[in-house]
Protein backbone atom coordinates (compact mmCIF):
# COMPACT_ATOMS: atom_id res chain seq x y z
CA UNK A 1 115.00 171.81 -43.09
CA UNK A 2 115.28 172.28 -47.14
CA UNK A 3 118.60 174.03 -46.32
CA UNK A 4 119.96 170.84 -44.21
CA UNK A 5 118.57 168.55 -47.05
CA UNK A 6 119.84 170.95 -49.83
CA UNK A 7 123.31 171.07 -47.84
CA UNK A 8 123.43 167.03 -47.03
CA UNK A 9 122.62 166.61 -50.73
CA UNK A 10 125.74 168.62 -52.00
CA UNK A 11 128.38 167.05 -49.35
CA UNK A 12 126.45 163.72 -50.46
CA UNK A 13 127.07 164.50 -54.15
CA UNK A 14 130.72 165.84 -53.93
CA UNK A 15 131.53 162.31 -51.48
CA UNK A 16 130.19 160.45 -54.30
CA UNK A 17 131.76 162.05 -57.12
CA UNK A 18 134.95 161.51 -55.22
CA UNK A 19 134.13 157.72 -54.89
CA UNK A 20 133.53 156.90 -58.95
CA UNK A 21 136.42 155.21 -59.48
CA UNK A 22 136.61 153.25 -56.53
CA UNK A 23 133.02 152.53 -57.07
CA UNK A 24 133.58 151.82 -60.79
CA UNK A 25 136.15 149.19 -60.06
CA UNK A 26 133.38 147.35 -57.64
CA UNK A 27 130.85 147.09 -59.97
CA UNK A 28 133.66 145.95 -62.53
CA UNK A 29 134.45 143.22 -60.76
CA UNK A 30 130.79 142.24 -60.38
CA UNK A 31 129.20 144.10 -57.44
CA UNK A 32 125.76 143.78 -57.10
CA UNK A 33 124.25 147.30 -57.73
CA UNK A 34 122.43 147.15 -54.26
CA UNK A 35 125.47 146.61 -52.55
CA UNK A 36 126.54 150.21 -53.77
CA UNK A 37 123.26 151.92 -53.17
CA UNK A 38 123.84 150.19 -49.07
CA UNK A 39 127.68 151.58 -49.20
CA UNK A 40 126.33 155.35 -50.03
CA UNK A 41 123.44 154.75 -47.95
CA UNK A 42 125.79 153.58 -44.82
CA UNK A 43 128.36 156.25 -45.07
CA UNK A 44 125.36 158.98 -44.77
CA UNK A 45 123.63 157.21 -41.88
CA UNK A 46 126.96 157.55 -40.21
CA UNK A 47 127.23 160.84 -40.41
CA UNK A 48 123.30 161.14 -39.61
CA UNK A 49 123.90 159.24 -36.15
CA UNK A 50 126.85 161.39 -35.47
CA UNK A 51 125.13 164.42 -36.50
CA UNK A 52 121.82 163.31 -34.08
CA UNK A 53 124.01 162.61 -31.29
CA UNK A 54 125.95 165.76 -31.67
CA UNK A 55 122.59 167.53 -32.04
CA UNK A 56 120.99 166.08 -29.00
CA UNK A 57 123.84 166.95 -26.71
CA UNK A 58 123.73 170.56 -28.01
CA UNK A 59 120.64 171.01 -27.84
CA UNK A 60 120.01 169.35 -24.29
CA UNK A 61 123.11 171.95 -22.96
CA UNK A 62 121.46 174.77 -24.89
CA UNK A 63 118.29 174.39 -23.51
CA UNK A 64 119.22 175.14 -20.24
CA UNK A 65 120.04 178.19 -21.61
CA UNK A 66 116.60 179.64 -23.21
CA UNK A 67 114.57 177.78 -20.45
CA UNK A 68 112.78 181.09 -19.78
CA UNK A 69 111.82 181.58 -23.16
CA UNK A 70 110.29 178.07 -24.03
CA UNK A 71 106.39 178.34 -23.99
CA UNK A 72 104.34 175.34 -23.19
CA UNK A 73 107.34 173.11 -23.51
CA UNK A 74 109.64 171.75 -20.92
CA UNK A 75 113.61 172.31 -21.61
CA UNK A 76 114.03 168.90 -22.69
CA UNK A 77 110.45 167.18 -24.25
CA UNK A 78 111.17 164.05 -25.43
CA UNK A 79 108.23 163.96 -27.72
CA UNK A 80 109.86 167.34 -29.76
CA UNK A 81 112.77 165.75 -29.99
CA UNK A 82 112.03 162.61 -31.00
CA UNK A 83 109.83 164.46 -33.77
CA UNK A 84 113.19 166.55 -34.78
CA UNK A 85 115.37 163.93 -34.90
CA UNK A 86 112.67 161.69 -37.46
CA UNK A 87 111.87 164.40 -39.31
CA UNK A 88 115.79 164.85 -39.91
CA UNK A 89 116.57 161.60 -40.39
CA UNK A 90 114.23 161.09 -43.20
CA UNK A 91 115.09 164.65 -44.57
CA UNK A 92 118.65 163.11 -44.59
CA UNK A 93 118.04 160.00 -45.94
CA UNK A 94 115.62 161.65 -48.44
CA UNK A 95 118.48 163.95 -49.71
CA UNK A 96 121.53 161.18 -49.65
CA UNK A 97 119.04 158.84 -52.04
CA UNK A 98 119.40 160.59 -55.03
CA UNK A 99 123.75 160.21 -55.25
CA UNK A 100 123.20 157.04 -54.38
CA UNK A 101 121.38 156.34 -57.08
CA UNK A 102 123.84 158.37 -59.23
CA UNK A 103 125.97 156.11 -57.82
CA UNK A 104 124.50 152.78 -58.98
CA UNK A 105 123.77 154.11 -62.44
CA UNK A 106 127.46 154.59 -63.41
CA UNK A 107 129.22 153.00 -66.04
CA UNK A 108 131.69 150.82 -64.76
CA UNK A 109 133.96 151.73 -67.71
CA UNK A 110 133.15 155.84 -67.50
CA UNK A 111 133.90 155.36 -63.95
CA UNK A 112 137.14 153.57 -64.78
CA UNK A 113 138.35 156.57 -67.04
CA UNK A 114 137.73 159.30 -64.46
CA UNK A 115 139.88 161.25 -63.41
């Protein structure tokens, strides 16, 4: 789990970094600073509903696979699941947060001169 969040938080970072000037020109021309942190915050839950679907489907044809080695648990519990897929949704939101505050923080006229 700390390597998905550490991993989520560098592609997070870089996707950000990579957005500054585009984001520097919104909040030049008067974007409210919460309409940034949502714009960060909706590209990541994107990729977090593509990753959970992605996810399920793997592991729902894996588990077919290690049936015989699943203790106490039947091949597809709904109850783990749903516990995986919260725990890495807020691990995942958790780690996106803090370049999306980066994000809302910028200068508009550092932004501007990026690059």
């Amino acid at each position: 789990m700390l390597l998905t969040a550490i991993g989520l938080y560098g592609v997070m970072a870089y996707v950000v970094t990579l957005r500054t000037h585009e984001i520097g020109i919104r909040l030049a021309l008067g974007a409210q600073r919460s309409s940034i942190l949502r714009l960060v915050m909706r590209d990541a839950a994107i990729v977090l509903v593509v990753g959970i679907a992605a996810g399920l489907l793997g592991s729902i044809w894996i588990t077919r696979l290690v049936k015989g080695l699943l203790f106490g648990l039947t091949p597809n519990d709904p109850v783990t699941m749903g516990l995986a897929i919260a725990a890495m949704a807020m691990v995942a939101l958790a780690a996106t947060y803090i370049p999306a505050q980066r994000a809302i923080r910028a200068d508009p006229m550092v932004a501007l001169q990026y690059e």
